[in-house]
Protein backbone atom coordinates (compact mmCIF):
# COMPACT_ATOMS: atom_id res chain seq x y z
CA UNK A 1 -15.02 -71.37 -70.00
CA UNK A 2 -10.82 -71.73 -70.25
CA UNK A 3 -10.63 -67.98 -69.49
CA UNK A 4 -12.70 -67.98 -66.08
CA UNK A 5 -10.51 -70.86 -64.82
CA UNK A 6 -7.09 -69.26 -65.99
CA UNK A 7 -8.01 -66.03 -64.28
CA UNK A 8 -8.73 -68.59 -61.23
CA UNK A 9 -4.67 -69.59 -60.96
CA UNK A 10 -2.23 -67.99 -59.43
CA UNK A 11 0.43 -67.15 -61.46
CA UNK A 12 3.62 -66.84 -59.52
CA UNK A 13 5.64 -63.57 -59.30
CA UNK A 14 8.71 -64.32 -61.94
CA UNK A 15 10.81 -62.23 -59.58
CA UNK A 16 9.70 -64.67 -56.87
CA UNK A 17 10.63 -67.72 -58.69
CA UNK A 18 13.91 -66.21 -59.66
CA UNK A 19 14.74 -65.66 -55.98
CA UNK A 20 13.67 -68.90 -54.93
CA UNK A 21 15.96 -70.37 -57.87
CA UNK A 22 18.75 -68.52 -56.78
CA UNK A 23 18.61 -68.98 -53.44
CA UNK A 24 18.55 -73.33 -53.89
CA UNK A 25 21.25 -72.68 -56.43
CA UNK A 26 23.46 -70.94 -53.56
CA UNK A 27 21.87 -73.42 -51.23
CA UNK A 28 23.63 -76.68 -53.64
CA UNK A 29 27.06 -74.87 -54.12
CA UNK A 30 27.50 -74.10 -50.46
CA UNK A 31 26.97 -77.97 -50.11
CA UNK A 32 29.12 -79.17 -52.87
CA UNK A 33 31.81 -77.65 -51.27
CA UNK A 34 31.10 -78.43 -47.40
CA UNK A 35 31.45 -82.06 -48.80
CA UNK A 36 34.59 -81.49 -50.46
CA UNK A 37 35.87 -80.48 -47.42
CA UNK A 38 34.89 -83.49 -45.54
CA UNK A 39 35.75 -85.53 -48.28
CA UNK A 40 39.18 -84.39 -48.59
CA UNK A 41 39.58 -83.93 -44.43
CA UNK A 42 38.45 -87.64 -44.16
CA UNK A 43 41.09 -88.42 -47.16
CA UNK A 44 43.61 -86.44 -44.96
CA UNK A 45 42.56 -88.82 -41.53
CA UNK A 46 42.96 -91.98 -43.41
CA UNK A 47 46.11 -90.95 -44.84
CA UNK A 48 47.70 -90.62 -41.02
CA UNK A 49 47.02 -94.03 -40.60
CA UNK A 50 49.38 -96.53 -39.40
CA UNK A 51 49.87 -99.63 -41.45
CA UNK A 52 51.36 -102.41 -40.22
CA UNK A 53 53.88 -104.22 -43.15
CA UNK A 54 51.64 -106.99 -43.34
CA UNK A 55 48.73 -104.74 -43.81
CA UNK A 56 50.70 -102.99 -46.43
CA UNK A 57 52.16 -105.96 -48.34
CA UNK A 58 48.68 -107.22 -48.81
CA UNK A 59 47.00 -104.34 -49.93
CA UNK A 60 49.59 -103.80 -52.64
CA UNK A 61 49.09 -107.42 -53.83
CA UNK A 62 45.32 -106.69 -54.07
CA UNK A 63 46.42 -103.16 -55.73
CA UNK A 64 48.69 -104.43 -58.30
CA UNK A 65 45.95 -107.11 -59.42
CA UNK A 66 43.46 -104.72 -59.91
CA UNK A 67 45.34 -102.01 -61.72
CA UNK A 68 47.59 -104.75 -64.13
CA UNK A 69 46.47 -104.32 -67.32
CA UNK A 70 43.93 -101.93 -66.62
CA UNK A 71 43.45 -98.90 -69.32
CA UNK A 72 41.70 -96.00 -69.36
CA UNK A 73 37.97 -97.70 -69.68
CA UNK A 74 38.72 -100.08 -66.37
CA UNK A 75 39.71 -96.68 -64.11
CA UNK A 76 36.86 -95.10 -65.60
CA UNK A 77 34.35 -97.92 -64.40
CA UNK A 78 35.89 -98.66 -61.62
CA UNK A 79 35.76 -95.15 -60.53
CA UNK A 80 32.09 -95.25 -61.33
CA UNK A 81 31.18 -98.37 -59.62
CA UNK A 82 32.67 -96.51 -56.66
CA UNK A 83 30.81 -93.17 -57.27
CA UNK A 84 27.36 -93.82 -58.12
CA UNK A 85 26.01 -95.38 -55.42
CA UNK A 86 27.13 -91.90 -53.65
CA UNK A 87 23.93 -90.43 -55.27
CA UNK A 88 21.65 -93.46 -52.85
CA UNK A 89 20.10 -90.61 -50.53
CA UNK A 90 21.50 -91.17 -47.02
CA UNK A 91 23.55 -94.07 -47.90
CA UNK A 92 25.63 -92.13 -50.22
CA UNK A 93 27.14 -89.84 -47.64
CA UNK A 94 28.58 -92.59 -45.89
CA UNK A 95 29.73 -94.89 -48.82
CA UNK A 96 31.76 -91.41 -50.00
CA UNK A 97 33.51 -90.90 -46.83
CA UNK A 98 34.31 -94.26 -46.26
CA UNK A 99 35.63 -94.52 -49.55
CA UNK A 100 37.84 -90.98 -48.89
CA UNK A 101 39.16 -93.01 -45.92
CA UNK A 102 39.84 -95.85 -47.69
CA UNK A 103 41.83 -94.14 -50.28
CA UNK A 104 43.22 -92.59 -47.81
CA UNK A 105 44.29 -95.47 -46.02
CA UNK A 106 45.66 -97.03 -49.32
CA UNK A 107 48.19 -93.95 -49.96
CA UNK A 108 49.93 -94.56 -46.41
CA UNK A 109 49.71 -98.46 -47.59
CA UNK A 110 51.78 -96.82 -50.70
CA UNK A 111 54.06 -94.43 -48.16
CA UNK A 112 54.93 -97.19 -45.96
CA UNK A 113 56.01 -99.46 -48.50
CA UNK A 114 57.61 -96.63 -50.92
CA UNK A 115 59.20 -94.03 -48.02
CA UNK A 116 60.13 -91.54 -51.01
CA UNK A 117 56.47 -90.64 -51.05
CA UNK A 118 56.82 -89.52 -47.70
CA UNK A 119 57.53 -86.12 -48.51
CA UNK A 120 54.26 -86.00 -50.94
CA UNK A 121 51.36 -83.97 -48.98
CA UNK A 122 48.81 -86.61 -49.17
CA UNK A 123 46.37 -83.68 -50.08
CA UNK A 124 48.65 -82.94 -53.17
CA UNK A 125 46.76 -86.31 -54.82
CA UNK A 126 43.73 -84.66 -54.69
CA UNK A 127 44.34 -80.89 -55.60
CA UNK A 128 47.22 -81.03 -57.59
CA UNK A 129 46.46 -83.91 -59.55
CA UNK A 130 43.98 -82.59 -62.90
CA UNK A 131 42.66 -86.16 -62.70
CA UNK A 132 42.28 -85.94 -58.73
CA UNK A 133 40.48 -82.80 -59.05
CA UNK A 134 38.37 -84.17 -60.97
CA UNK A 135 37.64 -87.30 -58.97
CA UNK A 136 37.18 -84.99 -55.94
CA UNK A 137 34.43 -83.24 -57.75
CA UNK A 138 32.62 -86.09 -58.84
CA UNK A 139 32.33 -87.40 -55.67
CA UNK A 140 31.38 -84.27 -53.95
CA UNK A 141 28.58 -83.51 -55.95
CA UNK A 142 27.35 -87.05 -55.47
CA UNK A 143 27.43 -86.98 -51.78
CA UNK A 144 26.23 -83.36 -51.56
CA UNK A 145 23.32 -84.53 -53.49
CA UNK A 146 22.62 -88.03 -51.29
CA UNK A 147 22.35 -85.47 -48.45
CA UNK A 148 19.75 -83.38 -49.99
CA UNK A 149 17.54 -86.61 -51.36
CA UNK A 150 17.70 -87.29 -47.47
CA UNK A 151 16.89 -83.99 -46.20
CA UNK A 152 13.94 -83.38 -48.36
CA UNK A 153 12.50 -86.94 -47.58
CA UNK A 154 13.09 -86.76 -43.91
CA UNK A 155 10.89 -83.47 -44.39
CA UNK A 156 8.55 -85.01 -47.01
CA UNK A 157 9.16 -82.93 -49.36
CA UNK A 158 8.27 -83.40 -52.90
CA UNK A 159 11.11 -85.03 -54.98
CA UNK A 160 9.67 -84.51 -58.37
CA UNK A 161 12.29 -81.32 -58.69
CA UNK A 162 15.02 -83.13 -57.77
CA UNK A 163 14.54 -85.06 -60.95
CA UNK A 164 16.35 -83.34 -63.20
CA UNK A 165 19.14 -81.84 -61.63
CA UNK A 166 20.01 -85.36 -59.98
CA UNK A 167 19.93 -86.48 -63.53
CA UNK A 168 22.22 -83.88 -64.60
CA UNK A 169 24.82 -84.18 -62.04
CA UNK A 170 25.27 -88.30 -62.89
CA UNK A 171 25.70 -87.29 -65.83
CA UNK A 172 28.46 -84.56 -65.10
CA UNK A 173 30.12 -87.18 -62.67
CA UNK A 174 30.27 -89.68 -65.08
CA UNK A 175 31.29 -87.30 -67.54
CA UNK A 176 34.38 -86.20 -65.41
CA UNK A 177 34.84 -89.68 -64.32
CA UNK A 178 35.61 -90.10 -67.91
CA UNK A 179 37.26 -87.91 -68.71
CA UNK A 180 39.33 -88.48 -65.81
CA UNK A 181 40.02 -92.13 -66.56
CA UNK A 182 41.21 -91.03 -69.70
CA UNK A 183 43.67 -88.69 -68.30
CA UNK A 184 44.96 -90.59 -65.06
CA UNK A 185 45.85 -93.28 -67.70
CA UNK A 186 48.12 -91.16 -70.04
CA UNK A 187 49.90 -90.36 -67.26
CA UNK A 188 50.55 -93.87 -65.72
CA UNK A 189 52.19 -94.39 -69.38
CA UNK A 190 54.34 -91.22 -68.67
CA UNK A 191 55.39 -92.58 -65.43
CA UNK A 192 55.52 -95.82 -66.87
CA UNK A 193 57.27 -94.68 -69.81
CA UNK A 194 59.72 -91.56 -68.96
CA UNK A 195 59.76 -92.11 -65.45
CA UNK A 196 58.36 -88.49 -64.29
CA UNK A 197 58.60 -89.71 -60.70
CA UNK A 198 54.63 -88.70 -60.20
CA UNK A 199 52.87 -91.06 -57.83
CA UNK A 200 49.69 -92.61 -59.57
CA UNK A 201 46.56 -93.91 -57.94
């Protein structure tokens, strides 16, 4: 009975599968890092904003609230509150770039107030930072993967596969994010402590 019917199915081609796998695994890498790029070019546009010293003496009174007394667990959630919704399909694109512009926006808040951090490529805070690197990545992958939730339902496509590695990736984000916290805040306490002269965000 079992043996007519399992004769009956079509039993993919493992070569095929392998192929297909490959080819969405090239597929999600080449979009990770297309959204990097935006990420970091709409970091780079908010950055050349001009703030006013009104505009900039009021977002450092917000920014010093927020970050007094904050440790290692309050940059990790806050990071988090600001990176998870980048997984909403659609809605996740545009949370992540505005939020690249806005952190843009605060670091010329920063320069305009501080000039000495003139001279620090704005980019520098994301690539040459270990915890902005990390950042960076977490939110690219997040926003990479909102755009390919929309994609496949614009084109009513099954999301059932998209289970798992969406579920994956959160966890690697919050897993950097973590880690990430963790690091960020030892070196506030350097800067705090030794005065390394590295800017902080």
């Amino acid at each position: 009975m079992f043996s007519g019917l399992i004769k009956s199915v079509s039993i993919p081609n493992p070569q095929i599968l392998f192929l297909v796998n490959d080819n969405m695994f090239k597929i999600r890498i080449i979009t990770f890092f297309i959204f990097m790029g935006l990420f970091a070019a709409t970091y780079q546009i908010g950055s050349m904003s001009q703030v006013s010293e009104e505009e900039a003496n009021t977002f450092m009174s917000e920014f010093e609230k927020l970050v007094t007394d904050i440790d290692a667990v309050g940059i990790f959630l806050h990071n988090s509150s600001i990176s998870l919704p980048m997984f909403i399909p659609g809605f996740g694109v545009a949370w992540g770039l505005f939020a690249a512009w806005s952190t843009g926006f605060a670091f010329s808040a920063i320069v305009s107030i501080t000039p000495e951090l003139a001279k620090v490529p704005p980019l520098a805070i994301l690539f040459l930072s270990p915890f902005g690197i990390m950042e960076l990545t977490a939110y690219s992958i997040a926003t990479s993967r909102s755009f390919m939730l929309i994609r496949a339902i614009s084109k009513k496509t099954n999301l059932i596969p998209f289970l798992k590695p969406t579920i994956i990736e959160i966890g690697i984000v919050v897993g950097l994010l973590l880690a990430g916290g963790y690091l960020e805040d030892y070196m506030i306490k350097l800067v705090q402590e030794d005065s390394i002269g590295l800017p902080i965000f």
